[in-house]
Protein backbone atom coordinates (compact mmCIF):
# COMPACT_ATOMS: atom_id res chain seq x y z
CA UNK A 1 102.22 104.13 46.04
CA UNK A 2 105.33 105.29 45.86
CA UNK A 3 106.94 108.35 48.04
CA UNK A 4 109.40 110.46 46.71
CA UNK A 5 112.58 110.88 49.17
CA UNK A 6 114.99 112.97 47.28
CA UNK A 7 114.12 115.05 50.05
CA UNK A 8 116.16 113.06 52.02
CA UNK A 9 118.99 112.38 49.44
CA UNK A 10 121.17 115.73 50.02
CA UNK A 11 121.59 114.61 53.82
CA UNK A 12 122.71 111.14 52.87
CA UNK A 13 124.92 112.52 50.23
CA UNK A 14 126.47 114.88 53.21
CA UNK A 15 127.13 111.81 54.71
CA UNK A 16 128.77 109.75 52.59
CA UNK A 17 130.79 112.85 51.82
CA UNK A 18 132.61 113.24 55.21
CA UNK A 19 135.70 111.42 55.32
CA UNK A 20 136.01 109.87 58.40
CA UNK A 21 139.82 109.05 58.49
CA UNK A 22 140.31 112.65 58.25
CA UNK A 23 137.37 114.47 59.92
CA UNK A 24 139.83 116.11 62.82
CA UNK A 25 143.06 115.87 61.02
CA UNK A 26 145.06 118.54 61.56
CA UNK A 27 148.63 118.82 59.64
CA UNK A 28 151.38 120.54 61.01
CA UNK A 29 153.56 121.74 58.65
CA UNK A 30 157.38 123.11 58.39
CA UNK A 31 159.53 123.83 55.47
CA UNK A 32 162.89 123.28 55.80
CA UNK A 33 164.80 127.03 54.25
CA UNK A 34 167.18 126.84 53.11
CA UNK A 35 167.01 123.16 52.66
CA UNK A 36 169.50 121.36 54.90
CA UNK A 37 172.26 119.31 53.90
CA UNK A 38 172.92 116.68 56.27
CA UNK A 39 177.35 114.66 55.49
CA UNK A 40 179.33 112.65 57.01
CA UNK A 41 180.37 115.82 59.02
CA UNK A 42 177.30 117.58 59.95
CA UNK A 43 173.81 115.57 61.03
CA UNK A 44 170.56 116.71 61.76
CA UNK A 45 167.91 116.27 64.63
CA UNK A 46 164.89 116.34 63.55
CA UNK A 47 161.47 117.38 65.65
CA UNK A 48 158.77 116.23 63.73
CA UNK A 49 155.82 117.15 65.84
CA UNK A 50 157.61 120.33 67.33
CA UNK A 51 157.84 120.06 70.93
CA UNK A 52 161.46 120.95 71.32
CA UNK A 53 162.14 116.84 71.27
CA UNK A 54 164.47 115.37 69.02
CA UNK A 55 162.96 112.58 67.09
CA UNK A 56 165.26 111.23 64.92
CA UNK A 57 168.59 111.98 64.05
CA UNK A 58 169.80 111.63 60.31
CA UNK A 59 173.50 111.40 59.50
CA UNK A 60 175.71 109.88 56.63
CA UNK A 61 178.83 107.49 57.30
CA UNK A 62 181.60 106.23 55.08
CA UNK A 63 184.97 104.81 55.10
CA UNK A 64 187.42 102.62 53.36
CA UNK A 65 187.04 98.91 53.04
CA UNK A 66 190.37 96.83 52.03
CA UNK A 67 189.71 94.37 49.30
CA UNK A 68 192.76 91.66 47.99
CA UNK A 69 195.12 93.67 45.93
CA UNK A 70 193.61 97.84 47.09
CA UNK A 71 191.23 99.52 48.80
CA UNK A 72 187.69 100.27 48.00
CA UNK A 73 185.06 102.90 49.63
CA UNK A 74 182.08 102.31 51.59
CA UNK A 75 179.15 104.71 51.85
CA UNK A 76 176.00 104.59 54.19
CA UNK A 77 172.93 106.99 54.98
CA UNK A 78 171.20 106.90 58.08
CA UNK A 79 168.22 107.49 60.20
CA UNK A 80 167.92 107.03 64.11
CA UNK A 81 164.84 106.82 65.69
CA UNK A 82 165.47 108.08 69.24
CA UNK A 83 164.62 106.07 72.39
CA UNK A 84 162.55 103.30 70.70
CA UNK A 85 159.26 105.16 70.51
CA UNK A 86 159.99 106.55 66.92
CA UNK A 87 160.00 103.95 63.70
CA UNK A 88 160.10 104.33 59.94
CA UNK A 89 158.70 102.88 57.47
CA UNK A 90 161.20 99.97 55.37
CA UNK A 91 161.03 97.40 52.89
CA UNK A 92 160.25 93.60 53.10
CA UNK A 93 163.77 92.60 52.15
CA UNK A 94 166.21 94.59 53.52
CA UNK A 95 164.83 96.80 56.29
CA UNK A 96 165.81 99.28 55.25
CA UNK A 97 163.70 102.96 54.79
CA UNK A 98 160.90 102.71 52.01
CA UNK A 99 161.10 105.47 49.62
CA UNK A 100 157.46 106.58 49.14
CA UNK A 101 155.64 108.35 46.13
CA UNK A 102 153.52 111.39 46.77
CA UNK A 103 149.83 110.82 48.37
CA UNK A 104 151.09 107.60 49.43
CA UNK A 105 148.91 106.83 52.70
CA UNK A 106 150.74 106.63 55.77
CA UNK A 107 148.71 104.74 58.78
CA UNK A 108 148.18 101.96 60.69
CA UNK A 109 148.51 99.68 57.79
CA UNK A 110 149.43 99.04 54.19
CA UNK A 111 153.72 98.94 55.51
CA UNK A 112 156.08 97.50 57.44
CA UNK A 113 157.43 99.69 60.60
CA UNK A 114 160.69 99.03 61.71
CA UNK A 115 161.48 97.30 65.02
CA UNK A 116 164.75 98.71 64.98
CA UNK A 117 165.78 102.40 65.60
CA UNK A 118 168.87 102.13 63.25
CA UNK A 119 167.14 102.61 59.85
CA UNK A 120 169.65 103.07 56.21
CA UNK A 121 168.54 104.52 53.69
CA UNK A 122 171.18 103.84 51.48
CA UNK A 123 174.37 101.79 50.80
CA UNK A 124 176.93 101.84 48.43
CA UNK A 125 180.74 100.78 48.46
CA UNK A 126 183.26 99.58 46.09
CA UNK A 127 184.76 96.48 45.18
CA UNK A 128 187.75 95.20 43.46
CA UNK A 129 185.93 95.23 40.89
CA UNK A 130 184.08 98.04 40.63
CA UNK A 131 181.00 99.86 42.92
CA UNK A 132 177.59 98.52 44.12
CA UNK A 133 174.67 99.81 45.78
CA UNK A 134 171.74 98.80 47.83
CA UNK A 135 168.58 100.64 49.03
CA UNK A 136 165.23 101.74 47.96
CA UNK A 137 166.52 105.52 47.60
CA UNK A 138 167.85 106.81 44.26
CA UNK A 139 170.80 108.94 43.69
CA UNK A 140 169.28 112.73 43.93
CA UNK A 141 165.55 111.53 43.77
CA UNK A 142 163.31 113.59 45.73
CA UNK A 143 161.10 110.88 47.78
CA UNK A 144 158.99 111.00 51.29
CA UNK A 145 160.13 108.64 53.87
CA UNK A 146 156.62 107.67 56.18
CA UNK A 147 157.42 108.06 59.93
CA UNK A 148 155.52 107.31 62.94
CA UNK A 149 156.06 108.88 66.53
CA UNK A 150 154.68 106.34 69.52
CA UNK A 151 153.33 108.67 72.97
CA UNK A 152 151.64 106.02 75.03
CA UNK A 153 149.58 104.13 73.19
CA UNK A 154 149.07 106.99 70.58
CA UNK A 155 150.57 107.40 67.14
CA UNK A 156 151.16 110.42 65.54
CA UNK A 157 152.38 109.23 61.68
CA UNK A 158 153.91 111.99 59.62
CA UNK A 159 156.56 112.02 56.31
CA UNK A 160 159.72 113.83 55.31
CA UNK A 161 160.48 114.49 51.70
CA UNK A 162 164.42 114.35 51.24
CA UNK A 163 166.92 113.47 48.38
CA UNK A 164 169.63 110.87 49.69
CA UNK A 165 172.77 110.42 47.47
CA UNK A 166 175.87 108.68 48.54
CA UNK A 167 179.36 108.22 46.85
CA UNK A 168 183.37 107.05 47.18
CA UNK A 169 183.69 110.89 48.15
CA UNK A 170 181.12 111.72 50.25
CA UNK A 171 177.40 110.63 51.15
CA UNK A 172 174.47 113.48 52.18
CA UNK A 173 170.83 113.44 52.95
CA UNK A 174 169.10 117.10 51.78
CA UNK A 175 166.01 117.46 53.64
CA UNK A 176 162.97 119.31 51.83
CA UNK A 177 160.62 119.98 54.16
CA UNK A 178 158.31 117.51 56.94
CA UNK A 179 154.87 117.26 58.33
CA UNK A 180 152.67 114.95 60.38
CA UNK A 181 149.16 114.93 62.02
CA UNK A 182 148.76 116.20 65.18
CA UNK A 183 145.48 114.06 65.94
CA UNK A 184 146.74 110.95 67.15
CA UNK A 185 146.46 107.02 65.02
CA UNK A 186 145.23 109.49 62.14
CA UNK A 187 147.00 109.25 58.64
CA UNK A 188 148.62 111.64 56.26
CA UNK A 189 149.76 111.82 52.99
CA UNK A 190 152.73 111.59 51.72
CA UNK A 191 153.24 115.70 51.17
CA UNK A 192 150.13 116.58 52.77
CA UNK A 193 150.58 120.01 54.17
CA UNK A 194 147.30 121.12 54.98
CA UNK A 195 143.85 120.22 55.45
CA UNK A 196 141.71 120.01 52.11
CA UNK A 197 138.32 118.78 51.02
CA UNK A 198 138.44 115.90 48.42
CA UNK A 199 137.22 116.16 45.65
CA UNK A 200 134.36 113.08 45.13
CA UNK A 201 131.92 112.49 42.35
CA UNK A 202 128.88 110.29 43.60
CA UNK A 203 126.94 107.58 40.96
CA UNK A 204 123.88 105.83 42.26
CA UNK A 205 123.19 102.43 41.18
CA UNK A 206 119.07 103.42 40.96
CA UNK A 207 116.43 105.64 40.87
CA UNK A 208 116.41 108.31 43.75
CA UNK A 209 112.46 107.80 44.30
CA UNK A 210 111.75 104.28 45.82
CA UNK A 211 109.05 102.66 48.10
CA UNK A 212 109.95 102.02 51.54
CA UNK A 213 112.51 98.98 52.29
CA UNK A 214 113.60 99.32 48.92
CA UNK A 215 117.58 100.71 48.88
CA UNK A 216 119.75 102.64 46.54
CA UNK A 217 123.89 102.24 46.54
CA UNK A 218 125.50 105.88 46.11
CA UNK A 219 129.17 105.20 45.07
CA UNK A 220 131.96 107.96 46.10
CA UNK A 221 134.33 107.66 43.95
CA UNK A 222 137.53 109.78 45.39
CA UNK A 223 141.60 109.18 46.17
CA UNK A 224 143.07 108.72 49.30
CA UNK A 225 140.01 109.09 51.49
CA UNK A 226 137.21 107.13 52.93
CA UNK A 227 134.15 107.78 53.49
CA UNK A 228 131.09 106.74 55.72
């Protein structure tokens, strides 16, 4: 005979519910006003978790390169991780910073941390021929940059959303706003400045009403979270 358990169902369905990645995340956040505007003349320390500690310390460079017959201009964008406990996220080719959509995941996995504490962000200089650039960063496009902040053997990961733009003139870094999680080897999103419920829908693969040692698989179907 069969016994009904749908009595039972709303507590599973609480379960499954409850993201664990983020169960005691808590996001600190700071907006950056007016938004600052980081040259070759004027850099910017930046205290991600807000203890009055400088983490990393953003600055642009440039100069003038000789080539055969004239001169050309070089132009660089940089981020320095202070005392080796502080790393960015880069690419696989050229280490340098990885610019990162919005809700992108930053944790433990999924990127590539940099074991250096000299990070660019961008390059560009002339040639004889003309001007080239490298970099994962766009002229003017507003991107996050995933950082991580080592105390012990805890990480604290956070992001900064900035616009990086270099040229022959000049080169700047204009820095939006930052955040990170204050519970430490948590993740965040990319632009996550608070902590939300998701938003999950839940299918089951059977009937809710089943003898016992039979199962039913409830699917949670939601972004950026997991759930247990």
């Amino acid at each position: 005979m069969k016994s009904p358990l749908l009595k039972r169902i709303p507590t599973l369905i609480a379960i499954m519910l409850f993201p664990f990645s983020y169960a005691k995340t808590q996001i600190v956040y700071t907006d950056v006003k007016p938004d600052s505007v980081i040259s070759t003349t004027h850099s910017y320390g930046l205290d991600l978790n807000n203890d009055g500690t400088k983490d990393f310390t953003m600055f642009a460079s440039g100069g003038v390169i000789r080539c055969r017959e004239n001169f050309g201009h070089s132009a660089v964008v940089w981020i320095v991780a202070e005392e080796g406990t502080r790393n960015a996220i880069i690419d696989d080719k050229n280490n340098y910073a990885l610019a990162l959509d919005s809700l992108s995941v930053i944790g433990s996995s999924g990127y590539r941390w940099s074991d250096s504490n000299w990070i660019q962000t961008l390059r560009m200089y002339s040639s004889c021929d003309g001007g080239s650039s490298s970099g994962d960063w766009h002229n003017d496009e507003i991107k996050y940059l995933g950082l991580k902040i080592i105390t012990g053997r805890q990480s604290y990961y956070g992001w900064i959303r900035l616009s990086v733009s270099v040229g022959f003139l000049g080169s700047k870094i204009v820095i939006v706003d930052y955040a990170y999680n204050s519970v430490p080897n948590q993740p965040i999103l990319a632009g996550e400045k608070s902590c939300t419920s998701p938003s999950v829908t839940l299918s089951a693969n059977g009937p809710l009403s089943f003898c016992a040692g039979d199962s039913v698989i409830l699917t949670a179907n939601g972004t950026g979270y997991l759930y247990q």
